[in-house]
Protein backbone atom coordinates (compact mmCIF):
# COMPACT_ATOMS: atom_id res chain seq x y z
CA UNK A 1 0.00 0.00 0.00
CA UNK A 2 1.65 3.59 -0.62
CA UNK A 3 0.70 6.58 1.22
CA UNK A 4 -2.25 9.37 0.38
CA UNK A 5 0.00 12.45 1.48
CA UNK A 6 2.88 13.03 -0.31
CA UNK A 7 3.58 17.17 0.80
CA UNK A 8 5.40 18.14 2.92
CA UNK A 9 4.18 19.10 6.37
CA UNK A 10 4.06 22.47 8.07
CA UNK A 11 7.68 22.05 10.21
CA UNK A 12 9.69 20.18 7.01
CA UNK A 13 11.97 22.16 4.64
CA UNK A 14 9.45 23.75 1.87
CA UNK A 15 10.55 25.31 -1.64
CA UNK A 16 9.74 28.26 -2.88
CA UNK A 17 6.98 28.69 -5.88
CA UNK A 18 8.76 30.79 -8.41
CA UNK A 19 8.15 29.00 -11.96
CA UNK A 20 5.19 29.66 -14.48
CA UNK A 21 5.06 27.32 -17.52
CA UNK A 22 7.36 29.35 -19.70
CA UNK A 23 10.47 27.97 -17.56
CA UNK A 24 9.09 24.65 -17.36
CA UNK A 25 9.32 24.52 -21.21
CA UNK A 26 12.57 25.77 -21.20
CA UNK A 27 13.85 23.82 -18.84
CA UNK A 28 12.30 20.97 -20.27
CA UNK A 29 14.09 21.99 -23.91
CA UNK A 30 17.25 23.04 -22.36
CA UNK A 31 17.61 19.23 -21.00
CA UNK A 32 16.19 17.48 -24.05
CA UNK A 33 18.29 19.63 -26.38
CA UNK A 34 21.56 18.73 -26.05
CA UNK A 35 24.02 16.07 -26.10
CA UNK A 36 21.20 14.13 -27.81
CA UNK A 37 21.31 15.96 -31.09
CA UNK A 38 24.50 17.03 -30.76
CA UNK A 39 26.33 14.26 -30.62
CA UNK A 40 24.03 11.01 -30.56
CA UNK A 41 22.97 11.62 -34.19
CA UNK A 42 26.09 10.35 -34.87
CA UNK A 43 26.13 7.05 -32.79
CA UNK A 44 22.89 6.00 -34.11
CA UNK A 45 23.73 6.54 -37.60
CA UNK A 46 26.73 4.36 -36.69
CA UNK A 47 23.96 1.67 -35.26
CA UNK A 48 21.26 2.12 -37.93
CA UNK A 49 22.40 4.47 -41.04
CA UNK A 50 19.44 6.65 -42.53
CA UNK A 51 16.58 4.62 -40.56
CA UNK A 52 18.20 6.04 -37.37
CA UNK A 53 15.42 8.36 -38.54
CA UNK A 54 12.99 5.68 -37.39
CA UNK A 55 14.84 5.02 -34.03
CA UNK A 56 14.05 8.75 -33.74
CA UNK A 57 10.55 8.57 -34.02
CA UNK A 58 10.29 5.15 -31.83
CA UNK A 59 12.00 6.45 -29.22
CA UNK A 60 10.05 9.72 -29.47
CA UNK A 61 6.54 8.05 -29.47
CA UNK A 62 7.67 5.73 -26.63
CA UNK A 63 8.65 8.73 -24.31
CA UNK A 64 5.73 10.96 -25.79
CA UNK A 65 3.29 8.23 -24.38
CA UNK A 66 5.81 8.04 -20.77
CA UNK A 67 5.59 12.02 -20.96
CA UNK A 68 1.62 12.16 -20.73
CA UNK A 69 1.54 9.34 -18.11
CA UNK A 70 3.74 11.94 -16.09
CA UNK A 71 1.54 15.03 -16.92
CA UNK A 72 -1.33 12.97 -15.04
CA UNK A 73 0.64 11.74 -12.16
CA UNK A 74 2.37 15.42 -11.62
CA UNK A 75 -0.77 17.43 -12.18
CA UNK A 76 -2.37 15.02 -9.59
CA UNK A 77 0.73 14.94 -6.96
CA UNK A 78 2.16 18.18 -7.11
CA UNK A 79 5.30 17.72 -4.78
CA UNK A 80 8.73 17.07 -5.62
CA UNK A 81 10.42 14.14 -6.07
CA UNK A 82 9.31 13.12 -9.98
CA UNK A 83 8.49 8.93 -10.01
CA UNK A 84 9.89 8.65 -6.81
CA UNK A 85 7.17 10.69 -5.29
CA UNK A 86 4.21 8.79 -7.54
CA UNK A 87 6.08 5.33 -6.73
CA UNK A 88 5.85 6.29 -3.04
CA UNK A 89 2.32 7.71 -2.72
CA UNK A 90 0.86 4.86 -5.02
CA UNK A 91 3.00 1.44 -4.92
CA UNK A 92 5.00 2.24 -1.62
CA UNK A 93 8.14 2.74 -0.25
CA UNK A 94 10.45 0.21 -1.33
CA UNK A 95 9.38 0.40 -4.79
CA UNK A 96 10.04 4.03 -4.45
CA UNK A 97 13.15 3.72 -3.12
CA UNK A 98 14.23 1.35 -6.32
CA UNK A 99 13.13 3.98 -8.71
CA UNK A 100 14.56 6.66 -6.70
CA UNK A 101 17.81 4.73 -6.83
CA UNK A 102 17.27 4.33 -10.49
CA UNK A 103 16.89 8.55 -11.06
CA UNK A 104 19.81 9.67 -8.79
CA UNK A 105 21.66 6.74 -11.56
CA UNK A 106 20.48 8.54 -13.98
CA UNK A 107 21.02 12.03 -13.19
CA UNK A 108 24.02 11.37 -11.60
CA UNK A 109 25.79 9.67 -15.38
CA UNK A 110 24.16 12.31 -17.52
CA UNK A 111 25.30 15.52 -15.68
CA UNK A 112 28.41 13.71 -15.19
CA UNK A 113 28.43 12.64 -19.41
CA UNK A 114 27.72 15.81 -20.44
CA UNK A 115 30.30 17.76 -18.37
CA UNK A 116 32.65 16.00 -19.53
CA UNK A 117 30.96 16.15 -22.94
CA UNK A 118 31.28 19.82 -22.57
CA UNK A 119 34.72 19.66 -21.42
CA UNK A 120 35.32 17.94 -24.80
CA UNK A 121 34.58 21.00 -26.67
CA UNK A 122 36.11 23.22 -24.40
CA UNK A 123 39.77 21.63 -23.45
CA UNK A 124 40.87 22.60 -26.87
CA UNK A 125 40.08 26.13 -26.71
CA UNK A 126 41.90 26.41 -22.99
CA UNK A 127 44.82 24.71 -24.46
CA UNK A 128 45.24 27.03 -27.39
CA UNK A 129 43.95 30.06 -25.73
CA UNK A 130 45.45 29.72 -21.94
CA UNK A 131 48.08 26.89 -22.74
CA UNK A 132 46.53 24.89 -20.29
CA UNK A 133 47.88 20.72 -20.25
CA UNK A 134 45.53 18.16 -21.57
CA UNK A 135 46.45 15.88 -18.60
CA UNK A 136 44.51 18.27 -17.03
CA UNK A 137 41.87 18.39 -18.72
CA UNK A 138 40.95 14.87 -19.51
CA UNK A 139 40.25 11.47 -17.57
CA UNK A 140 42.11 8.62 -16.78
CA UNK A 141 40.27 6.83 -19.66
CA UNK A 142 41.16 9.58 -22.04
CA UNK A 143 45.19 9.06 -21.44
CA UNK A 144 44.69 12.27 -18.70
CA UNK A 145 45.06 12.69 -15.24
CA UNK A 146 41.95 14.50 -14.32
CA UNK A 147 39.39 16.22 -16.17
CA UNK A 148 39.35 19.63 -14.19
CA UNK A 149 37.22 21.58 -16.61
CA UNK A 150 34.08 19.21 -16.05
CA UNK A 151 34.03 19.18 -12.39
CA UNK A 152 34.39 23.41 -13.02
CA UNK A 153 31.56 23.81 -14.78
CA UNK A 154 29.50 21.04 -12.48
CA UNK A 155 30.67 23.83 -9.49
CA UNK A 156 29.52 26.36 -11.67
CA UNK A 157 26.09 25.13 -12.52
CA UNK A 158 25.88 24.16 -8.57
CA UNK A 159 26.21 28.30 -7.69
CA UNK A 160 23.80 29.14 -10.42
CA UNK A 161 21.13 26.84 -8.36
CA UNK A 162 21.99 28.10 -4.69
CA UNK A 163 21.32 31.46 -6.12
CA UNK A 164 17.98 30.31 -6.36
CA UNK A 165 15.41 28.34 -8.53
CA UNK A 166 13.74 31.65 -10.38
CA UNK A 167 16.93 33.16 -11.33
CA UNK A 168 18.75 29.90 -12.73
CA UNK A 169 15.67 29.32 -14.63
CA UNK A 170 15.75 32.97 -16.50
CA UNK A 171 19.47 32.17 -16.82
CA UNK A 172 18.59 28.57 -18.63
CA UNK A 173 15.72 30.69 -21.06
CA UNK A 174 18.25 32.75 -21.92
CA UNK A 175 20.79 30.04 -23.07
CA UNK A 176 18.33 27.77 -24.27
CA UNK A 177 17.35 30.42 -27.32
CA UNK A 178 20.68 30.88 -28.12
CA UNK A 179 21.07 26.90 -28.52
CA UNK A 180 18.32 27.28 -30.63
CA UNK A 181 19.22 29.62 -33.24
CA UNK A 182 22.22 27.69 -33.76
CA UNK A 183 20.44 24.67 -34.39
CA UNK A 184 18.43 26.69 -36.51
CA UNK A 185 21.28 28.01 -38.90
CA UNK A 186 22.54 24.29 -39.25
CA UNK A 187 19.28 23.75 -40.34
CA UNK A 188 19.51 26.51 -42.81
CA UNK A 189 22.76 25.57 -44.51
CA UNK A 190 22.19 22.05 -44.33
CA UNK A 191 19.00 21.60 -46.15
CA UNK A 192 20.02 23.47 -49.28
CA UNK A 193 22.05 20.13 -50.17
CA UNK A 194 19.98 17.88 -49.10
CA UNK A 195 19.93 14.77 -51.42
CA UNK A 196 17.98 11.46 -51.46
CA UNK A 197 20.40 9.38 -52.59
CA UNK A 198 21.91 9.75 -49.64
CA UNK A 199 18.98 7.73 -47.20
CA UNK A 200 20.27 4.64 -49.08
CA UNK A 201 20.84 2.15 -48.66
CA UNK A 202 18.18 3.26 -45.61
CA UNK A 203 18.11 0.47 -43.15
CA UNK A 204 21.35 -1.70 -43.67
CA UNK A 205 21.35 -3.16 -40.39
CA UNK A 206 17.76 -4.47 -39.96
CA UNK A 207 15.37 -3.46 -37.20
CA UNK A 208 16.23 -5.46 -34.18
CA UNK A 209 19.28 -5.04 -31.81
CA UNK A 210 21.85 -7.68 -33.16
CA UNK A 211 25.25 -8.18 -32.49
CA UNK A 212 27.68 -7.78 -35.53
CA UNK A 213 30.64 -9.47 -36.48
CA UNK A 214 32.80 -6.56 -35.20
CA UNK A 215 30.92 -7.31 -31.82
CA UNK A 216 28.58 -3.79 -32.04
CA UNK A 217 25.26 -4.31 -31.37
CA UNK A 218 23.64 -2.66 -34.04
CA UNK A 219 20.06 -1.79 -35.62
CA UNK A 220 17.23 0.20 -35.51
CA UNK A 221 15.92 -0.60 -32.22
CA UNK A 222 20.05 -0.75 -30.76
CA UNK A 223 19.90 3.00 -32.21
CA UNK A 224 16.69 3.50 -30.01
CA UNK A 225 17.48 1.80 -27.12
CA UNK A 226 20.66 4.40 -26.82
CA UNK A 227 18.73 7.68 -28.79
CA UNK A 228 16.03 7.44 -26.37
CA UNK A 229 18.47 9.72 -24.21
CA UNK A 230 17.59 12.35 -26.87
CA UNK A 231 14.04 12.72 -25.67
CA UNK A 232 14.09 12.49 -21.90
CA UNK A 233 14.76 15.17 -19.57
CA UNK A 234 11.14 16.96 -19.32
CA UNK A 235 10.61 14.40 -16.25
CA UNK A 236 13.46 17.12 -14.87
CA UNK A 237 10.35 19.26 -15.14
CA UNK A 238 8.27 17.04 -12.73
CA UNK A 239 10.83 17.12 -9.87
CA UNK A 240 9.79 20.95 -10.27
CA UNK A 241 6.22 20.63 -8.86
CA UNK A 242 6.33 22.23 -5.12
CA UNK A 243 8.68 25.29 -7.18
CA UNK A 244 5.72 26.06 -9.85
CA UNK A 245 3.52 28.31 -9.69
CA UNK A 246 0.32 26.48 -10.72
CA UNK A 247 1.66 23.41 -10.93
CA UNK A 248 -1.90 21.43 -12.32
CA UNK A 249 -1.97 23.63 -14.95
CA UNK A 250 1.99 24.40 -15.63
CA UNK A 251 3.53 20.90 -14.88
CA UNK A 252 1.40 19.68 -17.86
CA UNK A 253 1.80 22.31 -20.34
CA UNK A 254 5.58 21.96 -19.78
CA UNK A 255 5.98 18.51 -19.82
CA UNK A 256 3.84 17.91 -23.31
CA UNK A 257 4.88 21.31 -24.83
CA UNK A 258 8.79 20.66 -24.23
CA UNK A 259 7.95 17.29 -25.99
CA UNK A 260 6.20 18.47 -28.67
CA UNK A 261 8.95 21.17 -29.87
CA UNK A 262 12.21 18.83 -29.28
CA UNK A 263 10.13 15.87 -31.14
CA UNK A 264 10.04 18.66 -34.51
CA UNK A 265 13.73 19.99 -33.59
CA UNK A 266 14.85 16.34 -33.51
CA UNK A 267 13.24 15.23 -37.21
CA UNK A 268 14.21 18.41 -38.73
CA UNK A 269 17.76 18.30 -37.67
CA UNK A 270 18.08 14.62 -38.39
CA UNK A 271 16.55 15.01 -42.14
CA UNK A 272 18.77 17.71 -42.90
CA UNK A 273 21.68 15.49 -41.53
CA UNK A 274 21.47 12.58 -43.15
CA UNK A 275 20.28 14.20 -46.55
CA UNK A 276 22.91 16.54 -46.60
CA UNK A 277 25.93 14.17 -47.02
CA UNK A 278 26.26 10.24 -46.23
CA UNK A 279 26.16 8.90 -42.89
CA UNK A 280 28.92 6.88 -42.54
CA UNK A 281 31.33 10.41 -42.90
CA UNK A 282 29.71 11.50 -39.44
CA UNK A 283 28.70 8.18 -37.88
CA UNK A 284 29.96 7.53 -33.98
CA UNK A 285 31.87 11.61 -34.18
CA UNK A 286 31.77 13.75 -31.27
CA UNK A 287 30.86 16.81 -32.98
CA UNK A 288 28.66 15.27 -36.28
CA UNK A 289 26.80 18.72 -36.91
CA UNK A 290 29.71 20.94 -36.38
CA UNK A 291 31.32 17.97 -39.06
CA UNK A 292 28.90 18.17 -41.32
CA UNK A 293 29.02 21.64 -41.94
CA UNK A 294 32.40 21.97 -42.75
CA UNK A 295 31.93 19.13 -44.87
CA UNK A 296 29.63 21.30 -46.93
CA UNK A 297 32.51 24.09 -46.95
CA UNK A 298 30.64 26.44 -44.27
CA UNK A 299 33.02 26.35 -41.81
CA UNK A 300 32.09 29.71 -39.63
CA UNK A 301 28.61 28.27 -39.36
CA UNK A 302 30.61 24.94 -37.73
CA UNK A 303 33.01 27.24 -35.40
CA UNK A 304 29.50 28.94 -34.65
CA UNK A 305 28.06 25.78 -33.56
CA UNK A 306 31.05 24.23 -31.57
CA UNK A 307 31.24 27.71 -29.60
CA UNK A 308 27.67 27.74 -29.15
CA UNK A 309 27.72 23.79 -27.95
CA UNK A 310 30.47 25.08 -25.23
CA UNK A 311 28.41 28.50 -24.15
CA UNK A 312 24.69 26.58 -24.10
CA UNK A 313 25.22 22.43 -22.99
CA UNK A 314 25.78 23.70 -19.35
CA UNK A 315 21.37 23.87 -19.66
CA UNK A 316 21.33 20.29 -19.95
CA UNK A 317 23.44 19.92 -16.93
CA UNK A 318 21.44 22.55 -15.03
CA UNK A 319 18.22 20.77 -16.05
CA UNK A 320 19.11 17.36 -14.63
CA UNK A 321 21.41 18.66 -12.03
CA UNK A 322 17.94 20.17 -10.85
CA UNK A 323 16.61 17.17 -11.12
CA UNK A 324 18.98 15.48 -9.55
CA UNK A 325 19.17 17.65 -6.53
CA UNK A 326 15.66 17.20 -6.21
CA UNK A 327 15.28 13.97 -5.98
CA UNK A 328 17.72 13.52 -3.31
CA UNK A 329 16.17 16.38 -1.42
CA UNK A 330 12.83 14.66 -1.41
CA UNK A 331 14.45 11.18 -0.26
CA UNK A 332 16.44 13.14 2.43
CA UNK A 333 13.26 14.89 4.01
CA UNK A 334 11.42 11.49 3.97
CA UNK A 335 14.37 10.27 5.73
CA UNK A 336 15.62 7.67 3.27
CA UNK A 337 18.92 9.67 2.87
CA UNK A 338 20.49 11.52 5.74
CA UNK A 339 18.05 14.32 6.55
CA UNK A 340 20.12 16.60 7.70
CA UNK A 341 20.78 16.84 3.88
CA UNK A 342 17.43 18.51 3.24
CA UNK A 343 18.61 21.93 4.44
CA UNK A 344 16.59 24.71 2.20
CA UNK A 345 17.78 28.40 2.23
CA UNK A 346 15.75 31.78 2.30
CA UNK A 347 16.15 31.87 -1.34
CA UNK A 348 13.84 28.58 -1.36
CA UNK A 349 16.88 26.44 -2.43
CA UNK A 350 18.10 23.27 -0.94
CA UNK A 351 22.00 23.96 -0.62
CA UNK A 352 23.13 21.32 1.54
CA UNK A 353 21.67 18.60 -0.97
CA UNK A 354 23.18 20.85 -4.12
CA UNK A 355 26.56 20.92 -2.69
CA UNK A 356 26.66 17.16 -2.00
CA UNK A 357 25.12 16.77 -5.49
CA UNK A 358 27.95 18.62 -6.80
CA UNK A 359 30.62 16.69 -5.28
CA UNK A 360 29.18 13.21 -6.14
CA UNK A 361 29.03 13.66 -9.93
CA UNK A 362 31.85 16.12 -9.75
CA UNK A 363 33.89 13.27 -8.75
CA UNK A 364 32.29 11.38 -11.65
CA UNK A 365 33.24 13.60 -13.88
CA UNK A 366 36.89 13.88 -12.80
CA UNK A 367 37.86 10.58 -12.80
CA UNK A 368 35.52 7.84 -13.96
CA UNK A 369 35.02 6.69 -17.93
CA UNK A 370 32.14 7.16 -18.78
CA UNK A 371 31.53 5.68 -22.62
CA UNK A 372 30.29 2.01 -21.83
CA UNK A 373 28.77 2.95 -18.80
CA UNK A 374 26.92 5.47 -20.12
CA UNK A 375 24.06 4.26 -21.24
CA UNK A 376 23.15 2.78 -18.18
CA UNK A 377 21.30 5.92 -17.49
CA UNK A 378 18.74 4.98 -19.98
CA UNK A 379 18.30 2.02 -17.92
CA UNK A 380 17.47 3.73 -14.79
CA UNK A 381 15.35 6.20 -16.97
CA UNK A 382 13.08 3.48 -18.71
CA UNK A 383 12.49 1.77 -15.18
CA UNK A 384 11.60 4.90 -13.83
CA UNK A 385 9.20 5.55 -16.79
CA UNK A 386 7.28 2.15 -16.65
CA UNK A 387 6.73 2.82 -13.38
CA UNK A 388 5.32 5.94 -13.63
CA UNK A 389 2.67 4.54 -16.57
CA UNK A 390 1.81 1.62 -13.67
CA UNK A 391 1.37 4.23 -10.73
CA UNK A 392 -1.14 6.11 -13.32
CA UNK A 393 -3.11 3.08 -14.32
CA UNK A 394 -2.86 1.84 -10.43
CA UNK A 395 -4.31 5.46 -9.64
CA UNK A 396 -6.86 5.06 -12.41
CA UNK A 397 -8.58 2.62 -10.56
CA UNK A 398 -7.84 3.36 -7.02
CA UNK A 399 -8.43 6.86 -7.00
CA UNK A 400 -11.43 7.54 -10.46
CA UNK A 401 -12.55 10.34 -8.73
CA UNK A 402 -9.62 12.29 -7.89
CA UNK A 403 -9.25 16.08 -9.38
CA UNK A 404 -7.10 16.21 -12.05
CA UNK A 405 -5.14 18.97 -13.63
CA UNK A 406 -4.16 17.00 -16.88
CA UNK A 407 -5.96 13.52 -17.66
CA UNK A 408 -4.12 10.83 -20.37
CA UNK A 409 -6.43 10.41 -23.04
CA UNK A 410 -6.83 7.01 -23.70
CA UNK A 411 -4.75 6.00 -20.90
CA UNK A 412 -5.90 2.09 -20.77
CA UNK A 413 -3.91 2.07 -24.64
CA UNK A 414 -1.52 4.68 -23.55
CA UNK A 415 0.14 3.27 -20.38
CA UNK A 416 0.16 0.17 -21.20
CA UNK A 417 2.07 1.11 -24.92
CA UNK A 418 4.37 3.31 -22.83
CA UNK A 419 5.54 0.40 -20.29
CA UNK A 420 5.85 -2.34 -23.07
CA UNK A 421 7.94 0.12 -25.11
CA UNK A 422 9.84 1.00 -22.21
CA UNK A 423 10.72 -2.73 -21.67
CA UNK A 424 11.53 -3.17 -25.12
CA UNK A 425 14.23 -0.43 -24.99
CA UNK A 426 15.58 -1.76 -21.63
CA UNK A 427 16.20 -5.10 -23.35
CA UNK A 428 17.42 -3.73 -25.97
CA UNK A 429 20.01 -2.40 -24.37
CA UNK A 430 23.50 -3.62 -24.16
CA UNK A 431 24.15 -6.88 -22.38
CA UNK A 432 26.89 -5.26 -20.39
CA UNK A 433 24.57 -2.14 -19.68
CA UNK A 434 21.99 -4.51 -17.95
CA UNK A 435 24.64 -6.47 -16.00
CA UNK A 436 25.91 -3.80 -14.42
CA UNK A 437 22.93 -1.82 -13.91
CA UNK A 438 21.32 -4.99 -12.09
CA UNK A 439 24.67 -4.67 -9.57
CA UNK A 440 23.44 -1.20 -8.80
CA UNK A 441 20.07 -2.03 -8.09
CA UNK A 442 21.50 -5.17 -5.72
CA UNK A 443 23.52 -2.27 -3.74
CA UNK A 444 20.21 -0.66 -3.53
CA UNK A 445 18.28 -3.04 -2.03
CA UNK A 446 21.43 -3.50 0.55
CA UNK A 447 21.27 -0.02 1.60
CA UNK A 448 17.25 0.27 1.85
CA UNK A 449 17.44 -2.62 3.95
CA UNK A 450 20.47 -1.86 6.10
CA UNK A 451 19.53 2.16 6.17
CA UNK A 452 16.90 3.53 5.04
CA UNK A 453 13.59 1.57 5.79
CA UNK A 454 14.62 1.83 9.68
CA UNK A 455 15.15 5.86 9.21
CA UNK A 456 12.62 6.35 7.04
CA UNK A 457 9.76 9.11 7.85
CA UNK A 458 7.24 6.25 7.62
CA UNK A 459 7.21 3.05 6.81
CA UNK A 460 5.64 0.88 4.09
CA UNK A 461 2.46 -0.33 5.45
């Protein structure tokens, strides 16, 4: 049984309401937007050639129908916490505390990924410009030492949040248009030479995830299974629920409107990718936009990019960051984690939680490679998705009556499309992915067991 009361009580930490649905769109676009598009075009036309376009569009309709199961659940339990919070009120608390596990995983490997992701475009700048060592700025993995930069601009985006949820979010609009119009002028060089010939041949690896002889797994649905972090990051907008203004209203319009545009930026940008010039010339590169512009001789419009790519992917790691301070503030004050953690300032922030945030995927960052490992954030992701359809249907019929600021239309087709398709991806997934990410969740269960079901603020009943 879960619990009916997820907010907080009068004497717990509270956060302050300072976001209307604009930011929640942007900061729903400035963490789909990103490394996705930036840089996973370019693995999946490595896994799928042209029909990476499909892998696009399955991955996007499988986290469209996950996005308006969370509309329902976080227009109907507005506090923080995202599927932890649903999991808790509706299935309980150890469930909760599995797919709580499963977001800080998550959150934790994607800020981590894309600092050092930005740190990729950056370390060549500070080396030409300041003369700064590469040891320094790059992991072990990488033949480095340490990869100060990333764990910089994690400490960065941690003092943009203790200012204070309102501010950072005007900050994030701001950077999030000028991601845009970048996009946008890749857009407008790139389609100009577009050419059929080159979507073919258009699927040469099939659709399933197979193993080739080079020992890639490769396909359309390989391509999803790994593209799929393309589309997520508006549930970063549900951890935002206690901070919005009119959260039954706003939570929904920002989850389905942030889904909406990135699902047109993504097929946009990927037709004028592939039809510009063949994918195996930008297949598995770091930078395959900035690439395929100079390939088509328009090589400000690529330094334009790359610059922009160093000045704007800090809003993906803001957006999840968020997130991922959230969630562990929400787990603290139930008592889960260590609640002294939950410590919220008079700018409505929870600093305690953002600085120990900051040092756990800081140290990520630093040190630890990230490339296999990577994708094990999906993992956590898709759990945390499927749960979130079953806590709506689960509602559906516990709760019929029960306001709601946003309903799922058709939810008896919807949720359960969204938690087959989420299972499909999660299989679909590397075999090394799941082994390890099946070791995480064993530590979990240790630690809820040993820790946090005897200091938890209630108990499963």
């Amino acid at each position: 049984m879960g619990q009916t009361d997820p907010s907080p009580s009068s004497d717990t930490p509270a956060l302050a309401r300072t976001l209307g649905w604009p930011h929640l769109i942007a900061l729903g676009v400035g963490a789909i937007v990103g490394t996705g598009i930036l840089t996973l075009i370019g693995i999946g036309a490595d896994k799928a050639g042209p029909a990476v376009l499909v892998s696009f569009l399955i991955a996007g309709f499988v986290c469209a129908c996950g996005a308006l199961c969370y509309a329902e659940m976080a227009s109907t339990i507005t506090a923080s916490g995202s599927a932890y919070t649903y999991t808790r009120v509706v299935l309980g608390q150890l469930l909760a505390w599995m797919v709580g596990w499963s977001l800080i995983l998550e959150y934790s490997l994607v800020v981590s990924a894309v600092a050092v992701s930005w740190s990729g475009y950056a370390a060549p700048l500070l080396h030409d410009w300041l003369g700064l060592p590469m040891a320094l700025m790059q992991g072990p993995s990488a033949g480095g030492i340490v990869n100060i930069p990333a764990a910089v601009v994690i400490a960065m985006i941690a003092g943009v949040l203790l200012i204070g949820t309102g501010k950072s979010a005007a900050i994030n609009m701001i950077l999030v248009a000028v991601k845009l119009s970048a996009l946008a002028l890749f857009v407008w060089f790139a389609l100009p030479h577009f050419n059929a010939e080159n979507l073919k041949p258009f699927s040469p690896y099939g659709f399933g995830s197979t193993m080739n002889p080079d020992g890639i797994e490769r396909g359309i649905m390989a391509a999803a299974a790994i593209i799929f972090s393309a589309f997520y990051g508006f549930d970063a907008i549900a951890t935002a629920a206690e901070e919005a203004k009119n959260p039954k209203r706003d939570l929904a319009i920002g989850i389905i409107g942030s889904m909406l545009a990135c699902a047109v930026i993504y097929i946009v940008i990927a037709l004028a990718a592939l039809g510009s010039t063949p994918f195996t010339t930008f297949a598995n590169s770091p930078e395959p936009l900035a690439l395929i512009l100079r390939l088509i001789d328009q090589p400000f419009a690529a330094s334009f990019l790359a610059i922009t790519a160093v000045l704007t992917l800090p809003t993906v790691i803001l957006a999840f960051f968020y997130g991922q301070s959230r969630i562990f503030f929400v787990m603290a004050r139930d008592g889960l984690l260590p609640r002294g953690l939950a410590n919220v300032s008079k700018s409505g922030a929870p600093v305690r939680i953002t600085i120990f945030t900051a040092v756990v995927v800081g140290l990520i960052a630093l040190f630890l490679p990230l490339g296999e490992i990577v994708a094990m954030a999906n993992a956590g992701t898709l759990v945390a998705f499927t749960f979130v359809a079953v806590c709506m249907l689960v509602w559906r019929v516990k709760k019929p009556d029960m306001p709601r600021g946003f309903k799922t239309p058709l939810a008896w087709v919807i949720g359960p499309v969204s938690i087959a398709g989420c299972l499909y991806l999660l299989v679909s997934l590397p075999q090394k992915t799941l082994l390890w990410f099946l070791i995480w969740n064993i530590v979990g269960v240790g630690i809820y067991f040993a820790y946090s079901r005897c200091n938890s603020a209630k108990h499963p009943t």
